[in-house]
Protein backbone atom coordinates (compact mmCIF):
# COMPACT_ATOMS: atom_id res chain seq x y z
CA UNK A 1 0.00 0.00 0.00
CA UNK A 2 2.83 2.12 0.82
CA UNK A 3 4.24 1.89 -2.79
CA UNK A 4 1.50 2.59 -4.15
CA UNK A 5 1.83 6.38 -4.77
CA UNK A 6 5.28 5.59 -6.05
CA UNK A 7 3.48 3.11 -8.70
CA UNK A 8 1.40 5.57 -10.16
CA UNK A 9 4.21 8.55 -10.43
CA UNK A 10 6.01 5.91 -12.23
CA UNK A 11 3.06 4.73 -14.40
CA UNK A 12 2.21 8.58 -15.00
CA UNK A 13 5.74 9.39 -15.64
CA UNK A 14 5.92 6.88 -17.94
CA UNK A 15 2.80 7.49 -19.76
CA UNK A 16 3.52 11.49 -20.31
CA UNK A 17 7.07 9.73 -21.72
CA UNK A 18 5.62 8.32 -23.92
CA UNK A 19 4.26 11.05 -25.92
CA UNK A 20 7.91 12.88 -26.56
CA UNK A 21 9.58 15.93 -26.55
CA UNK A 22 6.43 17.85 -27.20
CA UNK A 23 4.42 16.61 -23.88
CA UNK A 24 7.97 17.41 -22.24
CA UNK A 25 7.04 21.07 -23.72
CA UNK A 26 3.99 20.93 -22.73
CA UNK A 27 4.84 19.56 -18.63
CA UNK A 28 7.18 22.77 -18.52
CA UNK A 29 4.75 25.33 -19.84
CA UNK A 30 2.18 23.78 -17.15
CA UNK A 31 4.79 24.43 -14.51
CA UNK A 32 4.99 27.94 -15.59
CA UNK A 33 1.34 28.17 -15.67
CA UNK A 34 0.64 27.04 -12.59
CA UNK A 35 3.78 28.83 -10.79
CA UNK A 36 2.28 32.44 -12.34
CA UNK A 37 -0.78 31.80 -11.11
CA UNK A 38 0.33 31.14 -7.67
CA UNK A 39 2.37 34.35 -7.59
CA UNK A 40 -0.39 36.10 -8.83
CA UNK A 41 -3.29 35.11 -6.92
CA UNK A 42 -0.96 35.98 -3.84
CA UNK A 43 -0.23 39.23 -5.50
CA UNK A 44 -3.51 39.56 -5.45
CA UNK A 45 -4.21 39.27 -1.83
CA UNK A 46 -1.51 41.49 -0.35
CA UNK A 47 -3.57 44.38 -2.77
CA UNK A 48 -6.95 43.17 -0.99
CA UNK A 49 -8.40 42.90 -4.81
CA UNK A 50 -11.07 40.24 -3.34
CA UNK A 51 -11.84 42.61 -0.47
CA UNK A 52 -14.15 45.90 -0.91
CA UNK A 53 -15.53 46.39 2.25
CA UNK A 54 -13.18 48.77 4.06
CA UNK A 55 -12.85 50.74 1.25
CA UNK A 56 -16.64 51.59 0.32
CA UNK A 57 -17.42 52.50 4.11
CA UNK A 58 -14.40 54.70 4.07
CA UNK A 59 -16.30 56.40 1.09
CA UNK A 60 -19.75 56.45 3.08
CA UNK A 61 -18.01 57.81 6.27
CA UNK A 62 -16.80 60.63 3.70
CA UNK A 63 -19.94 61.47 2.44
CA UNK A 64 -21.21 61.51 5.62
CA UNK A 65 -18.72 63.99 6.62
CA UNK A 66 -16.90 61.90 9.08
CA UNK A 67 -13.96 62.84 7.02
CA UNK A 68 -11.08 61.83 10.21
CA UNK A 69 -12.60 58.87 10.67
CA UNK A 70 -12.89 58.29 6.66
CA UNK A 71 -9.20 58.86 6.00
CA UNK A 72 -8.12 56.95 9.33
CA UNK A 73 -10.30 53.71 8.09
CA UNK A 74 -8.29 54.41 4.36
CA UNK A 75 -5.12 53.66 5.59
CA UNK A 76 -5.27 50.01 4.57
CA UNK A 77 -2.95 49.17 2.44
CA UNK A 78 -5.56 47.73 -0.05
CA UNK A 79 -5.68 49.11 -3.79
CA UNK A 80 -8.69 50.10 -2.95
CA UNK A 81 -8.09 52.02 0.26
CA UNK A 82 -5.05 53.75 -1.32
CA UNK A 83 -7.21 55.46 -4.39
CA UNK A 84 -9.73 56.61 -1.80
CA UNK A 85 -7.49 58.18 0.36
CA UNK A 86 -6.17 59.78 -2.45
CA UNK A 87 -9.00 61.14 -4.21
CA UNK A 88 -10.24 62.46 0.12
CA UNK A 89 -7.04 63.64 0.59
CA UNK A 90 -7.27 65.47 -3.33
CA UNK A 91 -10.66 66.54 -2.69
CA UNK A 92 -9.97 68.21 1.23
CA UNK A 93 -6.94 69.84 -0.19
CA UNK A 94 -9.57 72.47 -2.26
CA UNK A 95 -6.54 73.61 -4.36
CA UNK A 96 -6.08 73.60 -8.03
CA UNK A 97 -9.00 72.23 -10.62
CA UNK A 98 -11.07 69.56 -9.11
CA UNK A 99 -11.41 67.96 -12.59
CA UNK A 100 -7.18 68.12 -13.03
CA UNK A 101 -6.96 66.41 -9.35
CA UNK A 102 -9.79 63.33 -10.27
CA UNK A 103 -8.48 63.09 -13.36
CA UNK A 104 -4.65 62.12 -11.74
CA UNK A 105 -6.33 60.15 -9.15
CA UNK A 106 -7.59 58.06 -11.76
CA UNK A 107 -4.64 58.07 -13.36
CA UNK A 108 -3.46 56.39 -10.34
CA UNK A 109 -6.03 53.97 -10.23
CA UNK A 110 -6.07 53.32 -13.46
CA UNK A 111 -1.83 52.01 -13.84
CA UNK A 112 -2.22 50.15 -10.18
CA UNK A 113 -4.91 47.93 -11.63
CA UNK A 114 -2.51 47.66 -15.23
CA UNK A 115 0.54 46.31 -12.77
CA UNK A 116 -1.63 43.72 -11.58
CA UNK A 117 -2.30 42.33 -15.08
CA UNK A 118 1.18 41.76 -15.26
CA UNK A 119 2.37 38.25 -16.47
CA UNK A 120 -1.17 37.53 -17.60
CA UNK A 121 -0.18 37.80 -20.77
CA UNK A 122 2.01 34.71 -20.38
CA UNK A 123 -1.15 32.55 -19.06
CA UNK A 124 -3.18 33.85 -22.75
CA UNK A 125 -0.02 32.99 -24.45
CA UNK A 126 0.66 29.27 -22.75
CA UNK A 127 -3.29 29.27 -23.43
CA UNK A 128 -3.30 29.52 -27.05
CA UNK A 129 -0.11 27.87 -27.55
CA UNK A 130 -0.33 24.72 -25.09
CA UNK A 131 -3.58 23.29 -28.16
CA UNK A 132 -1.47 24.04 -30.90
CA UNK A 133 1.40 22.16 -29.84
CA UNK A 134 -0.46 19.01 -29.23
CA UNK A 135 -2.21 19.19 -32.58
CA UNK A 136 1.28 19.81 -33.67
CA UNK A 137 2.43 16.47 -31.87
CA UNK A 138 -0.35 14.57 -32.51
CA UNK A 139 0.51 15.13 -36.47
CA UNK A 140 3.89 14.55 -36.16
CA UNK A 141 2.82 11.16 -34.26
CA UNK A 142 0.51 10.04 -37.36
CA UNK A 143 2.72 10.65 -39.60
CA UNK A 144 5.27 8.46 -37.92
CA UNK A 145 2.48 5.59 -37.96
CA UNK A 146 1.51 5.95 -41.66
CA UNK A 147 5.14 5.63 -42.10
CA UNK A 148 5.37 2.42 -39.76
CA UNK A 149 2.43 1.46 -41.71
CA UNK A 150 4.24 2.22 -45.39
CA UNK A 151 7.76 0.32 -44.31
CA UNK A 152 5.49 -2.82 -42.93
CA UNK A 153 4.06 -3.32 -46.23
CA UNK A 154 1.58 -6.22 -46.74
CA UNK A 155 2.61 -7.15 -43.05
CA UNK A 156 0.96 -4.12 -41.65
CA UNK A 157 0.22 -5.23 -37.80
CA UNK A 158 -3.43 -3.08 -37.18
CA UNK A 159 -1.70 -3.18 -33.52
CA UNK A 160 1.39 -1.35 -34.67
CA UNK A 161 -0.98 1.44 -35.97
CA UNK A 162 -3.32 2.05 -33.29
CA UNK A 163 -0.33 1.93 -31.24
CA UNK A 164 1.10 5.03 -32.86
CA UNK A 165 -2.49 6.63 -33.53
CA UNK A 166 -2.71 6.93 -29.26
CA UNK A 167 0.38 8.29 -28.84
CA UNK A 168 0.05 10.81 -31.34
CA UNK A 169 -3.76 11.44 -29.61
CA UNK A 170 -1.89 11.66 -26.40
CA UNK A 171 -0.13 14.92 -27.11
CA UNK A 172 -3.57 16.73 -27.96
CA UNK A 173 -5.02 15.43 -24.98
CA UNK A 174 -1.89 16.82 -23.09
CA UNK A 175 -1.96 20.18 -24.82
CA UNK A 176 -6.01 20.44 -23.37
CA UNK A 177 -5.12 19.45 -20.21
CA UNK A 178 -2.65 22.24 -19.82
CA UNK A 179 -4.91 24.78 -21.55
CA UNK A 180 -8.39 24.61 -20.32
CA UNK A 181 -7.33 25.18 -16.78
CA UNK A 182 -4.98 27.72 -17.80
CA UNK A 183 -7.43 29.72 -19.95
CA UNK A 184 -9.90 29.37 -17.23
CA UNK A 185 -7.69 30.83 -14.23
CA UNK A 186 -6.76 33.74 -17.19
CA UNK A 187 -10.38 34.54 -16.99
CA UNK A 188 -10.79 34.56 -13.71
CA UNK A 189 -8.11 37.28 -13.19
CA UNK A 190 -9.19 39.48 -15.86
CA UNK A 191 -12.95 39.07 -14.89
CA UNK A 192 -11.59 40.53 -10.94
CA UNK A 193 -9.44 42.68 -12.71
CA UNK A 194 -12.07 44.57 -14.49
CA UNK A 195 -14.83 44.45 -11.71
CA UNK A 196 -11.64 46.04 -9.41
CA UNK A 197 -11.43 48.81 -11.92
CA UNK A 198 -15.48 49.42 -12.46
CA UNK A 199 -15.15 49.65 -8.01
CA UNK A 200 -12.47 52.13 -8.19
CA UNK A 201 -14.00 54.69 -10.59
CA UNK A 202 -17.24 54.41 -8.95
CA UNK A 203 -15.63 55.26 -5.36
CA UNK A 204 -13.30 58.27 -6.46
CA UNK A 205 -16.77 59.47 -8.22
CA UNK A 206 -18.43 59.00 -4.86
CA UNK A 207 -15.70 61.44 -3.46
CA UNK A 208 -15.33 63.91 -5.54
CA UNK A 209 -18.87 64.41 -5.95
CA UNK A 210 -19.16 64.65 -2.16
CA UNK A 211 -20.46 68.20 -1.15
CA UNK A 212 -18.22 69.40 1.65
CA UNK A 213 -20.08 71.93 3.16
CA UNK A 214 -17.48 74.22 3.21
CA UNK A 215 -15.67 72.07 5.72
CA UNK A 216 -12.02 71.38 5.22
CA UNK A 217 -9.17 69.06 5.57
């Protein structure tokens, strides 16, 4: 029972062998996958992406005019609780063009949210290429059984053939494997990434369109 484990990392290891260099591709571009999004899902903790909470009652104590209290709550080191406390802190100040000063803030906002779509661009790239590449083995693998079939002549073995038509199947099935979870965890951070940035433009509107009442920072 103990062994067991051991068995089937050899029988897997052996299987994924037997498709050739391109599943050996393919295992190191699911490595990469999977190690970019680890790094960015924790990236995406430390900036409290999943978390709105602290921000949005920051922006109701500031409309409320609990504007201490507001900017005290802010100083989270969220994404989201750094753009509010910059568009209070823009909007107390009451210097310069209002417009100029949400305009930056967004600015702000807007390049914070583009640095945390970095390396996403690998995921869509190991998406789209991770299919091709087992199509691309999978031909390669026919072609070498139409040619076992061609040198066998009138002896042609129908095992000999389906032998090669699996292992040529086995690198398309590989190159899914690797993709469809890939693609789907691309999604997933784009889909947070652009609700994150919808959430950020409606709170700096929520301050800046905060009437004051003449009080100050």
């Amino acid at each position: 029972m103990n062994e067991t484990p051991v068995v089937l990392l050899q029988d897997s290891v052996e299987f994924l062998s037997a498709g050739g260099p391109v599943v050996y591709v393919l295992c190191a571009l699911s490595v990469v996958s999977l190690t970019v999004a680890l790094v960015k899902f924790w990236q995406f903790l430390r900036a409290g992406v999943f978390r709105a909470s602290v921000a949005s009652r920051a922006a109701v104590l500031f409309r409320a005019g609990q504007y201490d209290q507001a900017l005290t709550l802010a100083e989270r080191g969220s994404i989201r609780c750094r753009i509010v406390r910059q568009a209070m802190e823009g909007k107390l100040s009451g210097r310069g063009d209002m417009a100029r000063s949400r305009d930056e803030v967004l600015r702000v906002a807007e390049s914070s949210v583009e640095d945390l779509g970095g390396y996403l661009r690998m995921l869509e790239i190991i998406g789209t290429l991770a299919p091709l590449l087992g199509l691309l083995g999978t031909v390669l693998g026919m072609i070498d059984a139409f040619q076992a079939m061609e040198a066998a002549g009138d002896q042609v073995d129908p095992s000999v053939l389906s032998g090669g038509i699996w292992l040529a199947l086995l690198t398309t099935a590989v190159g899914l494997a690797v993709a469809i979870p890939t693609v789907a965890v691309l999604n997933f951070f784009e889909r947070r990434l652009e609700i994150l940035s919808h959430e950020l433009d409606n709170l700096v509107a929520k301050v800046y369109l905060t009437d004051l009442d003449g009080a100050s920072a």
